[in-house]
PDB file of N, CA and C in Angstrom:
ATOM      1  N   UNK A   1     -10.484  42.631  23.840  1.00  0.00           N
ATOM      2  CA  UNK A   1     -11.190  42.774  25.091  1.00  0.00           C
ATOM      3  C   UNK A   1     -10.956  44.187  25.627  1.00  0.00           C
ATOM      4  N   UNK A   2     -11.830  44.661  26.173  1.00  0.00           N
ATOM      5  CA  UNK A   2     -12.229  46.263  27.104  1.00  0.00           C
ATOM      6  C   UNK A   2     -12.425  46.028  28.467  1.00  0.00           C
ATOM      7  N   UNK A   3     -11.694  45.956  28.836  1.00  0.00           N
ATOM      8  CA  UNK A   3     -11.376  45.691  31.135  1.00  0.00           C
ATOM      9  C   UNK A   3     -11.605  46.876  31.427  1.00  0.00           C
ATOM     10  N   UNK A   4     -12.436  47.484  32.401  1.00  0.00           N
ATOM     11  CA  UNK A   4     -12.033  48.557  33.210  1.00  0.00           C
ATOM     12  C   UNK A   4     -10.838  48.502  34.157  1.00  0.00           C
ATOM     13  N   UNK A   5      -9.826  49.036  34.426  1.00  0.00           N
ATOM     14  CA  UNK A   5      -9.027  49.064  35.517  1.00  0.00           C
ATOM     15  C   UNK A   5      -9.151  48.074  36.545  1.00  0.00           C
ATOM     16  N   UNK A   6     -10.565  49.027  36.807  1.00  0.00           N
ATOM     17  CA  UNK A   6     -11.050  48.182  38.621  1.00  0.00           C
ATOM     18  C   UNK A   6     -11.052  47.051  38.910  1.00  0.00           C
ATOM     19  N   UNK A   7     -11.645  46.736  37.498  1.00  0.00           N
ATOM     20  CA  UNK A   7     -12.552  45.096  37.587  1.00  0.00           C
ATOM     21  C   UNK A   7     -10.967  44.165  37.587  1.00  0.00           C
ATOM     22  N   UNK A   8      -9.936  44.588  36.690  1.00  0.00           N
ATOM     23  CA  UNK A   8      -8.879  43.652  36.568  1.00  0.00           C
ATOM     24  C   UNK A   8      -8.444  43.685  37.678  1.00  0.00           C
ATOM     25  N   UNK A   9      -8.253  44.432  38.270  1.00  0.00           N
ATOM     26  CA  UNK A   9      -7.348  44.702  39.890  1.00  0.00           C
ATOM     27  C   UNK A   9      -8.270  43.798  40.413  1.00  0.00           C
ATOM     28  N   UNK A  10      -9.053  43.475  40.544  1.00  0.00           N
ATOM     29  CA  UNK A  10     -10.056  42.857  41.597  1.00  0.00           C
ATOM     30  C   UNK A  10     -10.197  41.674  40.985  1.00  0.00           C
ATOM     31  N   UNK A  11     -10.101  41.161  39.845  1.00  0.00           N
ATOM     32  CA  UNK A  11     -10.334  39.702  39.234  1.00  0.00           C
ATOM     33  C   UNK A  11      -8.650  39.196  39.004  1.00  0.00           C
ATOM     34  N   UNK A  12      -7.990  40.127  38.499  1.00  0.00           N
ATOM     35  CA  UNK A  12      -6.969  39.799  38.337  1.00  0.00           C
ATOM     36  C   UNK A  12      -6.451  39.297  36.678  1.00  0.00           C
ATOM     37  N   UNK A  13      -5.119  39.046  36.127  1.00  0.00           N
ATOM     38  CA  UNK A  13      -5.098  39.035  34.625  1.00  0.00           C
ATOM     39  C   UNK A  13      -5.155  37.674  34.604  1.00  0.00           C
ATOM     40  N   UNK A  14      -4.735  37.261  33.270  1.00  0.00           N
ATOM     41  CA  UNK A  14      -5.331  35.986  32.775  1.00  0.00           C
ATOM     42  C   UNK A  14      -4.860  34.737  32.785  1.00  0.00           C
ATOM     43  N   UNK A  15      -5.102  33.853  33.002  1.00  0.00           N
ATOM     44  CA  UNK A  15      -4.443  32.630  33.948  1.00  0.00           C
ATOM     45  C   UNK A  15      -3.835  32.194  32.771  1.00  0.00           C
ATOM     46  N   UNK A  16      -2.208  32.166  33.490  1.00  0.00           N
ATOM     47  CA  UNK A  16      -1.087  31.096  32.415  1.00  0.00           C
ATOM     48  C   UNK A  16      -1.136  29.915  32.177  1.00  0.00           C
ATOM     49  N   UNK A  17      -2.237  29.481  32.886  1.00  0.00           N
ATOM     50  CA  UNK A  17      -2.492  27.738  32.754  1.00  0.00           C
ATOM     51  C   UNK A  17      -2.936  27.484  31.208  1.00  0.00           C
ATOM     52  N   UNK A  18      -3.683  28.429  31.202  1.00  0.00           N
ATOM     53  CA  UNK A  18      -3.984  28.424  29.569  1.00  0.00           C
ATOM     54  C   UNK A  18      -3.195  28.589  28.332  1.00  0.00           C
ATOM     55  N   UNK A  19      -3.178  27.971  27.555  1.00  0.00           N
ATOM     56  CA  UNK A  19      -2.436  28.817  26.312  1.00  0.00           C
ATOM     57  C   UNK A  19      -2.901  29.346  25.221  1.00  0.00           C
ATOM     58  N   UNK A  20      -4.312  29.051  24.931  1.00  0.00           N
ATOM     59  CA  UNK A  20      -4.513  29.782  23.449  1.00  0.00           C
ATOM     60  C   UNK A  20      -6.285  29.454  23.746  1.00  0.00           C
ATOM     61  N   UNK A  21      -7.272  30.742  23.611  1.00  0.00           N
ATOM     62  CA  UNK A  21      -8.527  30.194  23.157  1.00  0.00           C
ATOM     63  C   UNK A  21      -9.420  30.039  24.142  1.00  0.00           C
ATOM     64  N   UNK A  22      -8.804  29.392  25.423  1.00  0.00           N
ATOM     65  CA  UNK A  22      -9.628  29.356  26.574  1.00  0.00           C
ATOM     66  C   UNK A  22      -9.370  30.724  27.913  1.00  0.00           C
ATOM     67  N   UNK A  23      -8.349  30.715  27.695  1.00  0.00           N
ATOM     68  CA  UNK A  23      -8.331  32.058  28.994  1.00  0.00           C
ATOM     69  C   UNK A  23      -9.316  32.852  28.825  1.00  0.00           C
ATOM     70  N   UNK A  24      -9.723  33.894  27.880  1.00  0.00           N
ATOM     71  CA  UNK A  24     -10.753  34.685  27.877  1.00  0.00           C
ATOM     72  C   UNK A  24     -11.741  34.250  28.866  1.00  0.00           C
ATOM     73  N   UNK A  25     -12.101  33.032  28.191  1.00  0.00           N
ATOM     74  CA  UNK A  25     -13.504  32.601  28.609  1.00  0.00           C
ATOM     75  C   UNK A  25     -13.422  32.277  30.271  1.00  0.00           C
ATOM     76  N   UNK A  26     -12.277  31.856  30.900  1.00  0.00           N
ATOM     77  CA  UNK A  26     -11.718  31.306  31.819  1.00  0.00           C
ATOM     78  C   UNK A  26     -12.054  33.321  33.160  1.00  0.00           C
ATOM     79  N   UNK A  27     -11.434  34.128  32.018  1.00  0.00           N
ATOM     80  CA  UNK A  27     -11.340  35.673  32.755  1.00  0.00           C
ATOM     81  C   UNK A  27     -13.099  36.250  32.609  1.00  0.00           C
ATOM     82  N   UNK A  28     -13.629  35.836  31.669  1.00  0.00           N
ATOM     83  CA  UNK A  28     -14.760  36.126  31.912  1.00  0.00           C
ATOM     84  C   UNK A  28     -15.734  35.449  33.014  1.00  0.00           C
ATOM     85  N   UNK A  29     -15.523  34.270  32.917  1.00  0.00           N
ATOM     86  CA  UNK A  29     -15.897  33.341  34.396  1.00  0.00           C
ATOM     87  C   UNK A  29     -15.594  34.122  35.399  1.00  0.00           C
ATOM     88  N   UNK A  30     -14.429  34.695  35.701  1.00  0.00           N
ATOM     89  CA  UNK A  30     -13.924  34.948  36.940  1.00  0.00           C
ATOM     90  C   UNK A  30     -14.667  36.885  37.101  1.00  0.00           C
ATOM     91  N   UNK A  31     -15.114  37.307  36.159  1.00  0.00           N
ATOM     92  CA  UNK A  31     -15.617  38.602  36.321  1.00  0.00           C
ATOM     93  C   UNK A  31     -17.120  38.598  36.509  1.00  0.00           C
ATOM     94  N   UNK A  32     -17.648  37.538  35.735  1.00  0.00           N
ATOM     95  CA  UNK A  32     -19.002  37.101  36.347  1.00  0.00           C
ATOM     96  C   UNK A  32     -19.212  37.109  37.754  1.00  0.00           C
ATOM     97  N   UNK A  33     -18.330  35.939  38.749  1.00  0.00           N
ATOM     98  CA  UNK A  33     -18.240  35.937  39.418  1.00  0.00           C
ATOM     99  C   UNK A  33     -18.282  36.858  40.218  1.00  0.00           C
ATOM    100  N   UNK A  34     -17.684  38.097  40.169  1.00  0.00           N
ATOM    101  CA  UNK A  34     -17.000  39.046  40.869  1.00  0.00           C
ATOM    102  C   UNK A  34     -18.454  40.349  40.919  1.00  0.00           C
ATOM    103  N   UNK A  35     -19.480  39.253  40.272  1.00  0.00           N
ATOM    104  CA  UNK A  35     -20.440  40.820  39.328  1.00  0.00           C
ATOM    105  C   UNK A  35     -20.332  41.553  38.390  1.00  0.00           C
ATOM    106  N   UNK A  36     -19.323  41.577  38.109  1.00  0.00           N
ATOM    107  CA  UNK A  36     -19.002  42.686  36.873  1.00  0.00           C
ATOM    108  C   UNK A  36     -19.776  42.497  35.746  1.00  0.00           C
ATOM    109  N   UNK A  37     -20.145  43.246  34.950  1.00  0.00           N
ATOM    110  CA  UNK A  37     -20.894  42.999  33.523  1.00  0.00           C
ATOM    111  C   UNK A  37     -20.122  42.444  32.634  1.00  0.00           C
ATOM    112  N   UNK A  38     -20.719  41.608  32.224  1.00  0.00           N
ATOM    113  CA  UNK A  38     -19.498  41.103  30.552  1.00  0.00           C
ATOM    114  C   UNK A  38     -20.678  41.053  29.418  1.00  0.00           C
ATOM    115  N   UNK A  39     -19.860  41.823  28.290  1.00  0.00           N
ATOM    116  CA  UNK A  39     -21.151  41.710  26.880  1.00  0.00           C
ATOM    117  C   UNK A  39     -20.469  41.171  25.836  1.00  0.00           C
ATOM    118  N   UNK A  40     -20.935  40.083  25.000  1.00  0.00           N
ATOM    119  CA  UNK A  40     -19.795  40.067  24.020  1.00  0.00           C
ATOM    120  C   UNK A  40     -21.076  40.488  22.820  1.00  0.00           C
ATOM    121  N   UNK A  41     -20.314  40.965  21.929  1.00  0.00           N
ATOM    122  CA  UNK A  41     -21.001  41.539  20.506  1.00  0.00           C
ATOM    123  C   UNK A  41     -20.667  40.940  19.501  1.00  0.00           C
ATOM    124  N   UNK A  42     -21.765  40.198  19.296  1.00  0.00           N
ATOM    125  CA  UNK A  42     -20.660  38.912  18.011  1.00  0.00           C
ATOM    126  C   UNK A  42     -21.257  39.494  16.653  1.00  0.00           C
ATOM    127  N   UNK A  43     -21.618  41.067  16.555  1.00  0.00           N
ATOM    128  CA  UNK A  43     -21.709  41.474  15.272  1.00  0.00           C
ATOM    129  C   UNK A  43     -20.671  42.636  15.109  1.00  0.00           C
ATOM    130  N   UNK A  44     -19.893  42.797  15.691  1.00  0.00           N
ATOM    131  CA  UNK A  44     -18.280  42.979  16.063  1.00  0.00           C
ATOM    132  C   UNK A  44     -16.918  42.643  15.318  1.00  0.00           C
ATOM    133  N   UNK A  45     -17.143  43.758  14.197  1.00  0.00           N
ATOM    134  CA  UNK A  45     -15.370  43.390  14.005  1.00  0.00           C
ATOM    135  C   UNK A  45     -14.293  43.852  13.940  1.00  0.00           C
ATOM    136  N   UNK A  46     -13.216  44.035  13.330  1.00  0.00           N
ATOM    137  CA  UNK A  46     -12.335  44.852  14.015  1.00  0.00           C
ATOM    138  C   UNK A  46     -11.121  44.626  12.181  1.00  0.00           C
ATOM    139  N   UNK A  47     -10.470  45.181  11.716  1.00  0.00           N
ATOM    140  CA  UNK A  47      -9.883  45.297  10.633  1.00  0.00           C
ATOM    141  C   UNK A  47      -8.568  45.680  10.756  1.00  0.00           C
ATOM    142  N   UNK A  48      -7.870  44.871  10.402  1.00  0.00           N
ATOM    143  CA  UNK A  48      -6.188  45.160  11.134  1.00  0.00           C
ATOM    144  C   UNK A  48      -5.268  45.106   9.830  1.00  0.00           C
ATOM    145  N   UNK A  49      -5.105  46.472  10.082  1.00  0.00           N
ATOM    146  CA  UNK A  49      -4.317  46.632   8.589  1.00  0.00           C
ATOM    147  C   UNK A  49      -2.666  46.518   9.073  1.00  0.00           C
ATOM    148  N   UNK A  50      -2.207  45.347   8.554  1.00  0.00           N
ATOM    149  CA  UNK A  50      -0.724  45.321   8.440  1.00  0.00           C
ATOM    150  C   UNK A  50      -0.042  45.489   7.968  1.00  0.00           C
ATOM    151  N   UNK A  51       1.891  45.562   8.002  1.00  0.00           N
ATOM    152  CA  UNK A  51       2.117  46.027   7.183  1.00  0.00           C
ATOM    153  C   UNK A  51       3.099  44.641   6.714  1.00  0.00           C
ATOM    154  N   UNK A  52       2.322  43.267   7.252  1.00  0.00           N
ATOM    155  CA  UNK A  52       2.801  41.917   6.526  1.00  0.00           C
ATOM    156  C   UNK A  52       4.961  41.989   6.610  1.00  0.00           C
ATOM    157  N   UNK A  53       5.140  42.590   7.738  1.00  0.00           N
ATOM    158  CA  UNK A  53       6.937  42.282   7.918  1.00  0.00           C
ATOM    159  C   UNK A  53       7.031  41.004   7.624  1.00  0.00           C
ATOM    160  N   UNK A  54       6.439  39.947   8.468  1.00  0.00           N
ATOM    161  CA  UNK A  54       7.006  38.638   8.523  1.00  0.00           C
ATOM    162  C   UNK A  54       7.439  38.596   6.843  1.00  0.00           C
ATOM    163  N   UNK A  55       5.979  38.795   6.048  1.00  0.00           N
ATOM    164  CA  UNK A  55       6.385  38.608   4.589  1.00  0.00           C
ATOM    165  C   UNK A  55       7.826  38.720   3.662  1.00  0.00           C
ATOM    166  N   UNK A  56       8.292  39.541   4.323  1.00  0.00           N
ATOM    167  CA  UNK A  56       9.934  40.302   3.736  1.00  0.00           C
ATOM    168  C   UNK A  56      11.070  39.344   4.326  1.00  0.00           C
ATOM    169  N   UNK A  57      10.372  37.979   5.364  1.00  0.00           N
ATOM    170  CA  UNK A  57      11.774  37.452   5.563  1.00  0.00           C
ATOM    171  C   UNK A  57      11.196  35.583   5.816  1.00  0.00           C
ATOM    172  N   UNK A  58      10.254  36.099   4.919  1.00  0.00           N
ATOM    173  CA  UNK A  58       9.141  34.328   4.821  1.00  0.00           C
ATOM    174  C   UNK A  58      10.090  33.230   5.013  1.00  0.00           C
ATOM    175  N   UNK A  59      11.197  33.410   3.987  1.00  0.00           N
ATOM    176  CA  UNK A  59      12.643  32.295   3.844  1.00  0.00           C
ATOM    177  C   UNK A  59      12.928  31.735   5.209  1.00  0.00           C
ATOM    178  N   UNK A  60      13.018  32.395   6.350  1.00  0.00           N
ATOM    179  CA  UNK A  60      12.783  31.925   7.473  1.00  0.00           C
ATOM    180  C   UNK A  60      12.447  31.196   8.311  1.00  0.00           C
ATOM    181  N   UNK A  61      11.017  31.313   7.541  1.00  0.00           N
ATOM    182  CA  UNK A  61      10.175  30.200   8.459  1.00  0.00           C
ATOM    183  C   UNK A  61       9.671  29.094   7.872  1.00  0.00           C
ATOM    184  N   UNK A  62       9.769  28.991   6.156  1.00  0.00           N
ATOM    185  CA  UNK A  62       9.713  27.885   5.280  1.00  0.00           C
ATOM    186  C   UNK A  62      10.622  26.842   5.015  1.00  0.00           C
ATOM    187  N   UNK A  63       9.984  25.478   5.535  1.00  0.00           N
ATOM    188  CA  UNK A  63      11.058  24.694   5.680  1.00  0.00           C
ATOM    189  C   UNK A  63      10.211  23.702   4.156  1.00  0.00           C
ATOM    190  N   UNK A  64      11.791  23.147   3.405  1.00  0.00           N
ATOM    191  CA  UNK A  64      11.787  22.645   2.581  1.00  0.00           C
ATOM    192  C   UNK A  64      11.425  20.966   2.818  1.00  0.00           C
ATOM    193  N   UNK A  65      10.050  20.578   2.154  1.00  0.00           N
ATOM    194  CA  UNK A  65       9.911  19.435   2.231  1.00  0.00           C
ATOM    195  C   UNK A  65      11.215  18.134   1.402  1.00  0.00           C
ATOM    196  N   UNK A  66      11.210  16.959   2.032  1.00  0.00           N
ATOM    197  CA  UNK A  66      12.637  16.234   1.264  1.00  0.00           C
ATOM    198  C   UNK A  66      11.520  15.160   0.912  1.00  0.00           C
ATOM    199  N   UNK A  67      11.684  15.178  -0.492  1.00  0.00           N
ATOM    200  CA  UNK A  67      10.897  13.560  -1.241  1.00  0.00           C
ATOM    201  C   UNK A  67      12.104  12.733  -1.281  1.00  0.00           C
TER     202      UNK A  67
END
């Protein structure tokens, strides 16, 4: 997401009631509201080259199934 300054100061950030998936949509409601323009570009993507850390300590977070 791309906020101008203004608009967040005046709408405010993104409600903790939420946890995953809906806030956006929840902050875009609230900028509508307010007038502000909202565009979404769903031919839009974005390529995030990592450098996969978690990978180097996977053992971690893999838990062993017990038959």
């Amino acid at each position: 997401m791309f906020i101008r300054r203004e608009a967040l100061k005046q709408v405010g950030l993104m409600d903790e009631c939420f946890f995953l998936y809906i806030e956006d949509m929840d902050c875009c409601r609230r900028f509508w509201e307010r007038e502000w323009k909202v565009v979404f570009f769903s031919d839009t993507y974005i390529i995030h080259k990592a450098k996969y850390e978690s990978t180097r300590s996977r053992s971690k977070f893999l838990h062993k199934k017990k038959i």
